[in-house]
Protein backbone atom coordinates (compact mmCIF):
# COMPACT_ATOMS: atom_id res chain seq x y z
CA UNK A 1 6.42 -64.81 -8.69
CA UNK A 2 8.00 -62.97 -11.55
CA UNK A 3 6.31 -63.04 -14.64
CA UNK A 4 8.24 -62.33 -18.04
CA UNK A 5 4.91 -62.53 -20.37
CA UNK A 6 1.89 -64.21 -20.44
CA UNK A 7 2.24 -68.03 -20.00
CA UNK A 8 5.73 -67.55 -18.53
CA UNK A 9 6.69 -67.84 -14.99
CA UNK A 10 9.64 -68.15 -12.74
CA UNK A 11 8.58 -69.20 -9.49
CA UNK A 12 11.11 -69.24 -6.23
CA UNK A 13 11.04 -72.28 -4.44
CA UNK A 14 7.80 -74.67 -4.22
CA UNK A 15 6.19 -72.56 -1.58
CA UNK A 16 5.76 -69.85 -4.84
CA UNK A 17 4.69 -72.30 -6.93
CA UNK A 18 1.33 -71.14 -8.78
CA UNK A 19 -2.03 -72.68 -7.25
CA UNK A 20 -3.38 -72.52 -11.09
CA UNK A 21 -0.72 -74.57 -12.06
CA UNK A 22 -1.87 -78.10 -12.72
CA UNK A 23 -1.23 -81.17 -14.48
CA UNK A 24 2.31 -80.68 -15.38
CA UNK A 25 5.24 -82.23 -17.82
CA UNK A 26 8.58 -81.32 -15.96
CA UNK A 27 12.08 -81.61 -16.55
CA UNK A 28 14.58 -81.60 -13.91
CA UNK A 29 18.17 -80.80 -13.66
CA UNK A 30 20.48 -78.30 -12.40
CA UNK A 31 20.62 -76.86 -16.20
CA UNK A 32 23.89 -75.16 -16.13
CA UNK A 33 24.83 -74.20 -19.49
CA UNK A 34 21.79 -74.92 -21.16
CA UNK A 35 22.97 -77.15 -23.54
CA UNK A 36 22.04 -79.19 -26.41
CA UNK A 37 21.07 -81.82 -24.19
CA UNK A 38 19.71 -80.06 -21.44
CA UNK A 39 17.69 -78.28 -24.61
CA UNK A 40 16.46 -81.71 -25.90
CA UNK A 41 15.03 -82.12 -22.71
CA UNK A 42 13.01 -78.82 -22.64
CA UNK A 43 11.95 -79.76 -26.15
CA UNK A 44 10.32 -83.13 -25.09
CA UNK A 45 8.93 -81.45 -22.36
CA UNK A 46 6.90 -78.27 -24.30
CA UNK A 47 5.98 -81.37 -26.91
CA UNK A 48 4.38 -83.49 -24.00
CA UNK A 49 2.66 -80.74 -22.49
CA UNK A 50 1.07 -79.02 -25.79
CA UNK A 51 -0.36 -83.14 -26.89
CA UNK A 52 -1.79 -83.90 -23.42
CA UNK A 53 -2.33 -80.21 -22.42
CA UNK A 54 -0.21 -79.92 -19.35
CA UNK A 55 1.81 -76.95 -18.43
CA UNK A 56 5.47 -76.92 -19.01
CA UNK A 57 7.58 -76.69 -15.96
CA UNK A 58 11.48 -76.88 -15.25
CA UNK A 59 12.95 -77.73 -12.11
CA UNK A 60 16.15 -76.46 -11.43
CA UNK A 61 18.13 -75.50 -8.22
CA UNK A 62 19.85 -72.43 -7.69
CA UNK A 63 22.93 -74.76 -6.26
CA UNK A 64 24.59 -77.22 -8.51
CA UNK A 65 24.65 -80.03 -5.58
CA UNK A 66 28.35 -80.19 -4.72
CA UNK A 67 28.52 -76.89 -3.81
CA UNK A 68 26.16 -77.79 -0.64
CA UNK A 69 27.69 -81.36 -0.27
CA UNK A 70 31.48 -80.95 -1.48
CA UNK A 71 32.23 -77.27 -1.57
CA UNK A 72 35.50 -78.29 -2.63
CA UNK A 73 34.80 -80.00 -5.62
CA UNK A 74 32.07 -77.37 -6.69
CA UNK A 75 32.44 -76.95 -10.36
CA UNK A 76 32.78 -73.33 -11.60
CA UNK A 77 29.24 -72.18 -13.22
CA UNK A 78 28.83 -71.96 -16.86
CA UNK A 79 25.67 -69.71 -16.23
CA UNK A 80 24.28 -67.45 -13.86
CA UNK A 81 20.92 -68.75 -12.07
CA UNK A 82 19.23 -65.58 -14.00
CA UNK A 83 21.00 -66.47 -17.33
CA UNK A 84 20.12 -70.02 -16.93
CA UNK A 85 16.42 -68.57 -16.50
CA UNK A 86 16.05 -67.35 -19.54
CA UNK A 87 17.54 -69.46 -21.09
CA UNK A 88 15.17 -71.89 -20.49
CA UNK A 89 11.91 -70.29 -20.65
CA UNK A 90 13.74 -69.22 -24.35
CA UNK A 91 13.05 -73.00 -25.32
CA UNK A 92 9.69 -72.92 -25.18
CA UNK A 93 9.23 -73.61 -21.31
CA UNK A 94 6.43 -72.21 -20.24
CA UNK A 95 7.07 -72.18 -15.94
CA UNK A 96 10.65 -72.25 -14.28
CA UNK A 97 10.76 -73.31 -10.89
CA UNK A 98 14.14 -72.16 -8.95
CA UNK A 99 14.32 -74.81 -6.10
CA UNK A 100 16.82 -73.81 -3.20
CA UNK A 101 19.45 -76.65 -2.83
CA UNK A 102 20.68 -77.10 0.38
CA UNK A 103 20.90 -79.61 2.77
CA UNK A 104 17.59 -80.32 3.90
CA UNK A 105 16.55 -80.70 0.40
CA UNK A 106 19.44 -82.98 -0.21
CA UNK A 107 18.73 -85.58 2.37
CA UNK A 108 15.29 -86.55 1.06
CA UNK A 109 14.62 -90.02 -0.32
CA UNK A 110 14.19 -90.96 -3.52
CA UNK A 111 10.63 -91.97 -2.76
CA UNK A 112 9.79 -89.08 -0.55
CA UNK A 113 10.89 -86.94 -3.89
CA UNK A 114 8.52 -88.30 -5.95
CA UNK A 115 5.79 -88.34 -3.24
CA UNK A 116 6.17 -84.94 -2.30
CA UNK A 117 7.80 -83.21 -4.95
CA UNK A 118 7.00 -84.45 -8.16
CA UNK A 119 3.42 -85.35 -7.59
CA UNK A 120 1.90 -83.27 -4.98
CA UNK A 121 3.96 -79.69 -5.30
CA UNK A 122 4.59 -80.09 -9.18
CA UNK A 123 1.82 -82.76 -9.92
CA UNK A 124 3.87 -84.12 -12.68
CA UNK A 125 1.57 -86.27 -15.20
CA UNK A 126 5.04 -86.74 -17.33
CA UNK A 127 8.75 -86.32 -16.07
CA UNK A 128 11.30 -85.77 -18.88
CA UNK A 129 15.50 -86.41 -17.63
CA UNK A 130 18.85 -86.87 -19.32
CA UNK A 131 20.08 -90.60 -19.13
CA UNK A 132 22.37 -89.48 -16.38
CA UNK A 133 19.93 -88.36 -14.07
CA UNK A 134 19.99 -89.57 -10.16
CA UNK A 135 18.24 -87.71 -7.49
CA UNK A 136 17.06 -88.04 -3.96
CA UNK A 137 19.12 -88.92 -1.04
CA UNK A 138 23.23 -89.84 -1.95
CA UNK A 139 21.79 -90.16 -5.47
CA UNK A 140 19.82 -93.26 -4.58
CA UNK A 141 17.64 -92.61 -7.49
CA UNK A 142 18.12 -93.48 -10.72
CA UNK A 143 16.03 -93.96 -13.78
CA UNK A 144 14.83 -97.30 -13.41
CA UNK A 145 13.44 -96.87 -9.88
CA UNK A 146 11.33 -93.44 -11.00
CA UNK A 147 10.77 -95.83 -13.71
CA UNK A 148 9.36 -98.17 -11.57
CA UNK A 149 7.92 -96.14 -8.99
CA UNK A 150 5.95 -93.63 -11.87
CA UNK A 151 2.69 -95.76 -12.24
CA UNK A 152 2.10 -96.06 -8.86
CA UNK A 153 1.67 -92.57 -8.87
CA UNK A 154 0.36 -91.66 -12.09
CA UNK A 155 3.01 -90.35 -14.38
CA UNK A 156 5.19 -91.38 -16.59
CA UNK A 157 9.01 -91.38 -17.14
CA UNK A 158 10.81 -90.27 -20.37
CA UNK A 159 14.65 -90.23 -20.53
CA UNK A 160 15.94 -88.18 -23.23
CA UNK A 161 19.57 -90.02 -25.03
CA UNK A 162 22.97 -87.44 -24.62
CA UNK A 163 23.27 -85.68 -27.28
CA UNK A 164 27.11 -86.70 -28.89
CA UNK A 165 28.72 -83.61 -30.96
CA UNK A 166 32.46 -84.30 -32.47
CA UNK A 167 31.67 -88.41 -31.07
CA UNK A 168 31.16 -87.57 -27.31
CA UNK A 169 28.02 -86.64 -25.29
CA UNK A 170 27.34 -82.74 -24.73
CA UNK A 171 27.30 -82.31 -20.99
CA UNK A 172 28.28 -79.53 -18.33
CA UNK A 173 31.24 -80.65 -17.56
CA UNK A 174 32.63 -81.00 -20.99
CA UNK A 175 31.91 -77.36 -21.61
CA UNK A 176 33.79 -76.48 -18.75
């Protein structure tokens, strides 16, 4: 655990993550760049958690994907991992939580995220993603499954629209 200032975390994989931690609103990405959208996300999330009381959390890997799965295609990175920190704690997020990407973590299914993930290591009461957002397993996830799969389990699923600057939506690759 490193703390920054009071309220503010940065925690190193879910075995680090804070016991005191509880009810949470979380967005999750990779975050490179930190960009209008990814900051429309953040802002969502601090405005969930301050109405219901939650804590704010991000969850972001310290591997964009493709470098684990497709080293070849790996993208070149807009932002350090400790740039991209601070960045987002900067928006108002109150807890950052730096997940290790790798292969392991790559080959879990969508519904095994959610189980074990979102609701018992982040116990996620509200998840916040860009309308791009797949996860789990091959990307077997999308929106409407979490979607679907949220009330089973207790939270609920906001998708935040792509933000469009000069008619196109901001996203990581554009910037590159």
């Amino acid at each position: 655990l490193i703390s920054r200032e009071k309220k503010m975390a940065v925690f190193n994989g879910f075995e680090n993550l804070n016991a005191d931690i509880s009810a949470t609103a979380v967005g999750v990405g990779v975050f490179d760049g930190v960009h209008w959208g990814h900051r429309a996300i953040f802002k969502r999330v601090t405005s969930i958690a301050i109405e219901n009381g939650y804590d704010s959390l991000a969850l972001t890997f310290d591997k964009h994907p493709i470098e684990i799965l497709a080293p070849e295609k790996a993208p070149l990175y807009i932002n350090r991992i400790d740039q991209r920190i601070d960045y987002i704690l900067d928006t108002g997020i109150e807890n950052v939580l730096v997940a290790n990407f790798n292969h392991n973590l790559s080959s879990i299914q969508p519904r095994q995220f959610v189980e074990d993930i979102l609701v018992r290591k982040l116990k996620a009461r509200n998840v916040v993603v860009g309308a791009n957002f797949r996860f789990g397993h091959n990307r077997s996830g999308d929106i409407r499954y979490l979607k679907q799969i949220a009330p089973i389990y207790g939270f609920s699923v906001e998708i935040v629209s792509s933000v469009i600057i000069h008619g196109a939506p901001v996203s990581s690759t554009r910037i590159r």
